[in-house]
Protein backbone atom coordinates (compact mmCIF):
# COMPACT_ATOMS: atom_id res chain seq x y z
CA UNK A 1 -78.32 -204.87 22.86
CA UNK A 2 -76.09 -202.21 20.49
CA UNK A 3 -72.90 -204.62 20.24
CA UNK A 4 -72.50 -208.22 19.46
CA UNK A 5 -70.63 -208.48 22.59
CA UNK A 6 -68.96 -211.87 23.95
CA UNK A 7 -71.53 -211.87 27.38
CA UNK A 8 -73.78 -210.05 28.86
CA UNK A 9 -77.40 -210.07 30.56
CA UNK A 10 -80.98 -208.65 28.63
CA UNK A 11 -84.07 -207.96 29.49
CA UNK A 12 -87.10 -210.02 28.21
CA UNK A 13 -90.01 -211.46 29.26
CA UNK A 14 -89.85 -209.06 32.81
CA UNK A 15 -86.60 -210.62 33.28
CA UNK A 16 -82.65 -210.46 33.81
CA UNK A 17 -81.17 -213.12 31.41
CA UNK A 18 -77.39 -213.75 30.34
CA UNK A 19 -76.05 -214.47 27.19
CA UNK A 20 -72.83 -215.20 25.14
CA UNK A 21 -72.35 -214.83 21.68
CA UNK A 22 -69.61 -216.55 19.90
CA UNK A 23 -68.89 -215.34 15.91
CA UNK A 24 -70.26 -212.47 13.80
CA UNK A 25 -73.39 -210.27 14.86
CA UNK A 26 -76.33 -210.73 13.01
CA UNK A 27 -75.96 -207.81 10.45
CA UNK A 28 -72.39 -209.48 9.64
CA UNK A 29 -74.04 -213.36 8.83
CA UNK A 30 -76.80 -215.56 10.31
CA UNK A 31 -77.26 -216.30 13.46
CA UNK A 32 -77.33 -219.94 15.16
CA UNK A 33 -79.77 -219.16 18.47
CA UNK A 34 -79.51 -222.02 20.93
CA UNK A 35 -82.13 -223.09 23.37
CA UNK A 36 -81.13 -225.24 26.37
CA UNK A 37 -82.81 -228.00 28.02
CA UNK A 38 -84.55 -228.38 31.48
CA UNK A 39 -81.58 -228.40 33.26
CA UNK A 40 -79.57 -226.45 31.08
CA UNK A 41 -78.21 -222.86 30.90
CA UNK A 42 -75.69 -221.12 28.91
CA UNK A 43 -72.74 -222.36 30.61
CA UNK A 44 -73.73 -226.03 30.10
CA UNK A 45 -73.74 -226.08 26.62
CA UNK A 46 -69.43 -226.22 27.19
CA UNK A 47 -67.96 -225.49 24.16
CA UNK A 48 -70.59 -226.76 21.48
CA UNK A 49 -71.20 -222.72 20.66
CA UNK A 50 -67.85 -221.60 20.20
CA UNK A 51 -67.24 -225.03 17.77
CA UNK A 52 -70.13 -224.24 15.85
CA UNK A 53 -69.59 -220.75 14.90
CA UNK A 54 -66.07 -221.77 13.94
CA UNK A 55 -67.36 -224.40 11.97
CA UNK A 56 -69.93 -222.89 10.20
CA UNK A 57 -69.14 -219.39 9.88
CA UNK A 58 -72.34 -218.26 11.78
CA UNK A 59 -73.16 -216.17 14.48
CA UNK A 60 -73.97 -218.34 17.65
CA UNK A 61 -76.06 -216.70 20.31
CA UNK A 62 -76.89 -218.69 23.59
CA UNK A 63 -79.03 -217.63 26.75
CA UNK A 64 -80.52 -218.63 30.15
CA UNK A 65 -83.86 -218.77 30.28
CA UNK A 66 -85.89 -217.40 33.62
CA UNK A 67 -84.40 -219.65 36.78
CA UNK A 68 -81.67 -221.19 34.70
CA UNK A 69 -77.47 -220.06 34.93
CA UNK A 70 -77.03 -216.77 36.21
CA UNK A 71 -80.27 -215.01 35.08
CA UNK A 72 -83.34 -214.11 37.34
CA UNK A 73 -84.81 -216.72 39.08
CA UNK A 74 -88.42 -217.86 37.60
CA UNK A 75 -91.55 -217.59 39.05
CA UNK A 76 -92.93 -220.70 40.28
CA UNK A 77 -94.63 -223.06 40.35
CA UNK A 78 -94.37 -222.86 36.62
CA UNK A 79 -97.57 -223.44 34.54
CA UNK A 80 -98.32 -227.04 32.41
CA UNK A 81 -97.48 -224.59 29.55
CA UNK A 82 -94.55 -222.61 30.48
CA UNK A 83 -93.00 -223.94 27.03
CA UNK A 84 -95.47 -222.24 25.04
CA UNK A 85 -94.93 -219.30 26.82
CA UNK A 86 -91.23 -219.50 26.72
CA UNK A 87 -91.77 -219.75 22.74
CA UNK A 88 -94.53 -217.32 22.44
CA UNK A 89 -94.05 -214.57 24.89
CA UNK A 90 -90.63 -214.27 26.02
CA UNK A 91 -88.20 -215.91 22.82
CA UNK A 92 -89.51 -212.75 20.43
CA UNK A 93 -88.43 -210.60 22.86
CA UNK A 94 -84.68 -212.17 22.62
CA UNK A 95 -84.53 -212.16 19.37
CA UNK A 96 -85.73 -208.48 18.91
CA UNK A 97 -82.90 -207.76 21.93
CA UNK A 98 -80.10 -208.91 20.08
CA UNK A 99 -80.98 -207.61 16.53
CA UNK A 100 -81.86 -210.89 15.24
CA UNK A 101 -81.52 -210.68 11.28
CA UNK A 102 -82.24 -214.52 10.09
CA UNK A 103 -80.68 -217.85 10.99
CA UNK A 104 -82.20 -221.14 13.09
CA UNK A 105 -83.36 -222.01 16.02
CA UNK A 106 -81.50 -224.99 17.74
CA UNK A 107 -82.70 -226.59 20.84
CA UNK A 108 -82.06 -229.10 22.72
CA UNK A 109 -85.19 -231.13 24.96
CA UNK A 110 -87.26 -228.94 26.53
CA UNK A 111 -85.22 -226.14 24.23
CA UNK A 112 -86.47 -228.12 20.53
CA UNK A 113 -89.72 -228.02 21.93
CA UNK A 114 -89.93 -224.51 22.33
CA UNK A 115 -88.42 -223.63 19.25
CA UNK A 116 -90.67 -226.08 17.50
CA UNK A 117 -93.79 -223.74 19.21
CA UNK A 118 -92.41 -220.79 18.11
CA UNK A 119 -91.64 -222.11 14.73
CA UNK A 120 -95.62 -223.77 14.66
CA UNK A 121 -96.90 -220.40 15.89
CA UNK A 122 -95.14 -217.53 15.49
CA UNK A 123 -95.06 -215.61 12.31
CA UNK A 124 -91.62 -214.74 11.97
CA UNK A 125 -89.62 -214.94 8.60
CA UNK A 126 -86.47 -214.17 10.12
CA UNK A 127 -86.06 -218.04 11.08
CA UNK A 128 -85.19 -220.02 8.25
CA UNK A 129 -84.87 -223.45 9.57
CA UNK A 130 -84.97 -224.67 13.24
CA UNK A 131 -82.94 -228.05 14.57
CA UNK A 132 -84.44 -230.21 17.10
CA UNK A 133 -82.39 -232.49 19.51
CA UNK A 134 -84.27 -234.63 21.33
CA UNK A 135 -87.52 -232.88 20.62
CA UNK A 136 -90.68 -233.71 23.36
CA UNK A 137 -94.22 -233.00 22.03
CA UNK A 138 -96.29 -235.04 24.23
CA UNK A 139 -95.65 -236.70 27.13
CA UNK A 140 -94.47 -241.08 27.62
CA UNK A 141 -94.18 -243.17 30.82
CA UNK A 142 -90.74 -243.66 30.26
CA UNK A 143 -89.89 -239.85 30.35
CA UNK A 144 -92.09 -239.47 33.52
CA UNK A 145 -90.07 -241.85 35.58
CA UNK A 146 -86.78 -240.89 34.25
CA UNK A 147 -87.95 -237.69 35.75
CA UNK A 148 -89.50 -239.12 38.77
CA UNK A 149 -85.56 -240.61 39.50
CA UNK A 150 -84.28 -237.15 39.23
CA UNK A 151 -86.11 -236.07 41.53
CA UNK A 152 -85.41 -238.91 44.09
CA UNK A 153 -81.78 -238.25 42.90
CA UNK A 154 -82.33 -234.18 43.60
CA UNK A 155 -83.19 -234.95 47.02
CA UNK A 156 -80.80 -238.10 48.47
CA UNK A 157 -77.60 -237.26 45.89
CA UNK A 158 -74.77 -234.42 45.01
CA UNK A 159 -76.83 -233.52 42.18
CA UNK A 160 -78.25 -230.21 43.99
CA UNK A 161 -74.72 -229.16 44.76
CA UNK A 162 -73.53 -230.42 41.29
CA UNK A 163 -76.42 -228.11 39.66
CA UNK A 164 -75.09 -225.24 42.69
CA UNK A 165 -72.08 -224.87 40.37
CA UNK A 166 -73.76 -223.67 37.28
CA UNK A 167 -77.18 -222.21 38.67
CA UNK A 168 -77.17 -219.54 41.08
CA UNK A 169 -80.24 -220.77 42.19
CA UNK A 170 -80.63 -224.87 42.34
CA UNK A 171 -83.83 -225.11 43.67
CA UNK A 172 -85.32 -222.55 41.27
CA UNK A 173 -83.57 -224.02 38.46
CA UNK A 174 -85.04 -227.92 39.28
CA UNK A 175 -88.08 -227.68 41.16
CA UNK A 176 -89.43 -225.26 38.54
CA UNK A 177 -88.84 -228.07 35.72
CA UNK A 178 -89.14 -231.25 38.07
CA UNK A 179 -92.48 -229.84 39.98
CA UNK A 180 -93.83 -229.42 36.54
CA UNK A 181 -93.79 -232.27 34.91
CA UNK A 182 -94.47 -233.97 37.56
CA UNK A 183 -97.71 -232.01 37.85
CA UNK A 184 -100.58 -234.67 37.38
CA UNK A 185 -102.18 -232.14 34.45
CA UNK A 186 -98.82 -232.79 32.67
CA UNK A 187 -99.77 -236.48 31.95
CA UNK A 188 -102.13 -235.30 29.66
CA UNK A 189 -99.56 -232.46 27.77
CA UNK A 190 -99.54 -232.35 23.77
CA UNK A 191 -98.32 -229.79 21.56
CA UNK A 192 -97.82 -231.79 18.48
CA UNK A 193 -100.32 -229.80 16.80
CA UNK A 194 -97.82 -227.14 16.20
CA UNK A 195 -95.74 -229.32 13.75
CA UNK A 196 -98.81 -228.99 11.46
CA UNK A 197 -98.23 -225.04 10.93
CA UNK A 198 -94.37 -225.56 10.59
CA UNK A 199 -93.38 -224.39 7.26
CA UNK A 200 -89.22 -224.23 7.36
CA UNK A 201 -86.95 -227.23 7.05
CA UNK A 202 -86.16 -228.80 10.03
CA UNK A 203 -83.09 -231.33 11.38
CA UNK A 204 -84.65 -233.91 14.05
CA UNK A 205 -81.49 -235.40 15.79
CA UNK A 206 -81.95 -237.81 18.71
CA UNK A 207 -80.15 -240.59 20.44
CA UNK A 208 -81.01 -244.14 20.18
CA UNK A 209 -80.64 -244.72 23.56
CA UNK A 210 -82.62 -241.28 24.84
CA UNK A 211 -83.84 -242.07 28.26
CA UNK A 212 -86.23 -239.50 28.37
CA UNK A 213 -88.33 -240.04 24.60
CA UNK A 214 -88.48 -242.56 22.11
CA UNK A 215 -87.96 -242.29 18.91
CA UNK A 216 -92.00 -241.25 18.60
CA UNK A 217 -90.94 -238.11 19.11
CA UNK A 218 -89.14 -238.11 15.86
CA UNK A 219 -91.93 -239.87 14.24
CA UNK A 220 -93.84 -237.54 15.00
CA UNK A 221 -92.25 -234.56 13.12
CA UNK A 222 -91.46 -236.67 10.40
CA UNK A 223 -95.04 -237.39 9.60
CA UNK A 224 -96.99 -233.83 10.53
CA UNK A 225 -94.70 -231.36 8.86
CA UNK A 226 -95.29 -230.46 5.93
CA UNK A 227 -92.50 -228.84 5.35
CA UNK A 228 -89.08 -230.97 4.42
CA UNK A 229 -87.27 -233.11 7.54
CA UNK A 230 -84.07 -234.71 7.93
CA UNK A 231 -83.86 -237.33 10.56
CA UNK A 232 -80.36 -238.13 12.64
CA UNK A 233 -80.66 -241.00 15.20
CA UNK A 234 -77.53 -240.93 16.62
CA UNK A 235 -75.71 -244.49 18.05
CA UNK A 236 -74.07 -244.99 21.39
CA UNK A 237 -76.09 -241.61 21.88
CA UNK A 238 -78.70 -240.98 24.79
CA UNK A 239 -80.58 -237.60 25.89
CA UNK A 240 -77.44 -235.40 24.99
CA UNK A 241 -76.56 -235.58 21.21
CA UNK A 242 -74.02 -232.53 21.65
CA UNK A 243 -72.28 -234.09 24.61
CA UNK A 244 -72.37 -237.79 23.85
CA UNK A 245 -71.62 -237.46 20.09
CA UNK A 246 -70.39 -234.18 19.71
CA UNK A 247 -68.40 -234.56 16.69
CA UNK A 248 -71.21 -236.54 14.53
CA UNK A 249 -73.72 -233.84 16.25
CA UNK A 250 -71.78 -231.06 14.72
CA UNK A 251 -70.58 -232.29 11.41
CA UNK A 252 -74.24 -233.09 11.10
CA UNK A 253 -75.79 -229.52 11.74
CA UNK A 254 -72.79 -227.83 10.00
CA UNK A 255 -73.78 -229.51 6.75
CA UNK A 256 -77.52 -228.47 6.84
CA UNK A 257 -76.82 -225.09 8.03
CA UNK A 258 -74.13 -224.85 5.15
CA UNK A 259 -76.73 -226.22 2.76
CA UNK A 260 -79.41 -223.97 3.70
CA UNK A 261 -76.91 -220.40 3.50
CA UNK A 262 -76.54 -222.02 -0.43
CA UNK A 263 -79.71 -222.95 -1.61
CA UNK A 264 -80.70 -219.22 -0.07
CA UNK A 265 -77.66 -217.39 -1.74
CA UNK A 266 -78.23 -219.09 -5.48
CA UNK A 267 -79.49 -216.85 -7.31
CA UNK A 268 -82.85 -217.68 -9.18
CA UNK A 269 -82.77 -217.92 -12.88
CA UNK A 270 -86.45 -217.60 -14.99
């Protein structure tokens, strides 16, 4: 992609997938690269992007992954690992598209999760930091039935024609999550081993009240990495810490972003 331009579509992973970019490009300042959840796509994240680059100065780059928004649909069913190879395979291939410089990776559920893999496994110095809302790492019975209810709710509610107005393809966009982890294999699903290999600060932000993970999840980070962790549970605050709590959500990541750009800038004296 030449120009930092406001939206567009690029090709990785053998796919079509749209963007936005809100702020400078990445040879102007940092770059914020957000990761949606599930469900999500680059609409969906409403406004969050455009507030964040004002408030922190960076570049904010957000995209659709395969069967997600407007981009190609994905090829289904999708693997018991299609995270890791979201993080592995097809996330280098964004970043090298839009002339990724440095900055962090921020994601939000199944979004922290693959920046967490690509953090854990992917030797790239470019990423300074990555911030992880409502992280998953391994699978818990709550989760699965919250899931489970979806899809009851996917096939006898609105939601498929609620999800029609921001996926070009609803079915795509749910079945390939839903059908997933649903899967029987998925029970079994654990990639906390990849917190072990982190080496960059990370921000863990979750709501008390997340209906899909406990605050395990959290835990979990907290006590792997080896690397330093800040922990934000959130109050009054369920699976969607930049909807639910936007303003505490972003005063939050503006301050360790901010802190980060300084303690990179100062100069060291011997």
């Amino acid at each position: 992609m030449a120009d930092w331009t406001e939206s567009g579509r690029l090709q990785a992973g053998g796919k079509a997938l749209e963007y936005a970019c809100y702020g400078p490009s990445p040879d102007q300042a940092p770059t914020l690269v957000l990761l949606h959840e599930g469900l999500g796509c680059v609409a969906l994240w409403r406004d969050f992007p455009a507030k964040l680059a004002a408030a922190t100065g960076w570049g904010v780059f957000v995209y659709s992954r395969a069967g997600y928004g407007q981009s190609d649909p994905a090829d289904l069913p999708r693997p018991v690992d299609y995270m890791t190879r979201e993080a592995v395979d097809v996330l280098p291939q964004v970043l090298d598209a839009i002339g990724f410089r440095s900055g962090v990776l921020m994601g939000h559920s199944d979004g922290a999760t693959i920046a967490a893999i690509y953090g854990g496994s992917v030797a790239d110095y470019r990423v300074r930091a990555l911030i992880l809302m409502a992280p998953h790492f391994f699978t818990e019975p709550m989760g699965l039935e919250e899931i489970e209810r979806a899809c009851t709710a996917y096939e006898t509610t609105d939601l498929r024609a609620k999800m029609a107005k921001y996926h070009r393809d609803p079915d795509n966009a749910f079945r390939g999550w839903n059908d997933a982890w649903l899967n029987p294999e998925f029970k079994d699903w654990n990639v906390a081993d990849v917190i072990d290999h982190l080496r960059i600060p990370v921000l863990a932000i979750q709501g008390r009240g997340d209906q899909y993970g406990t605050l395990a999840q959290i835990d979990e980070v907290d006590t792997r990495s080896y690397a330093p962790v800040e922990i934000t549970i959130l109050d009054d605050c369920g699976h969607a810490p930049f909807l639910e709590q936007p303003d505490q959500t972003l005063d939050h990541v503006t301050d360790f972003v901010t802190r980060l750009a300084r303690i990179e800038a100062a100069e060291v004296v011997v």
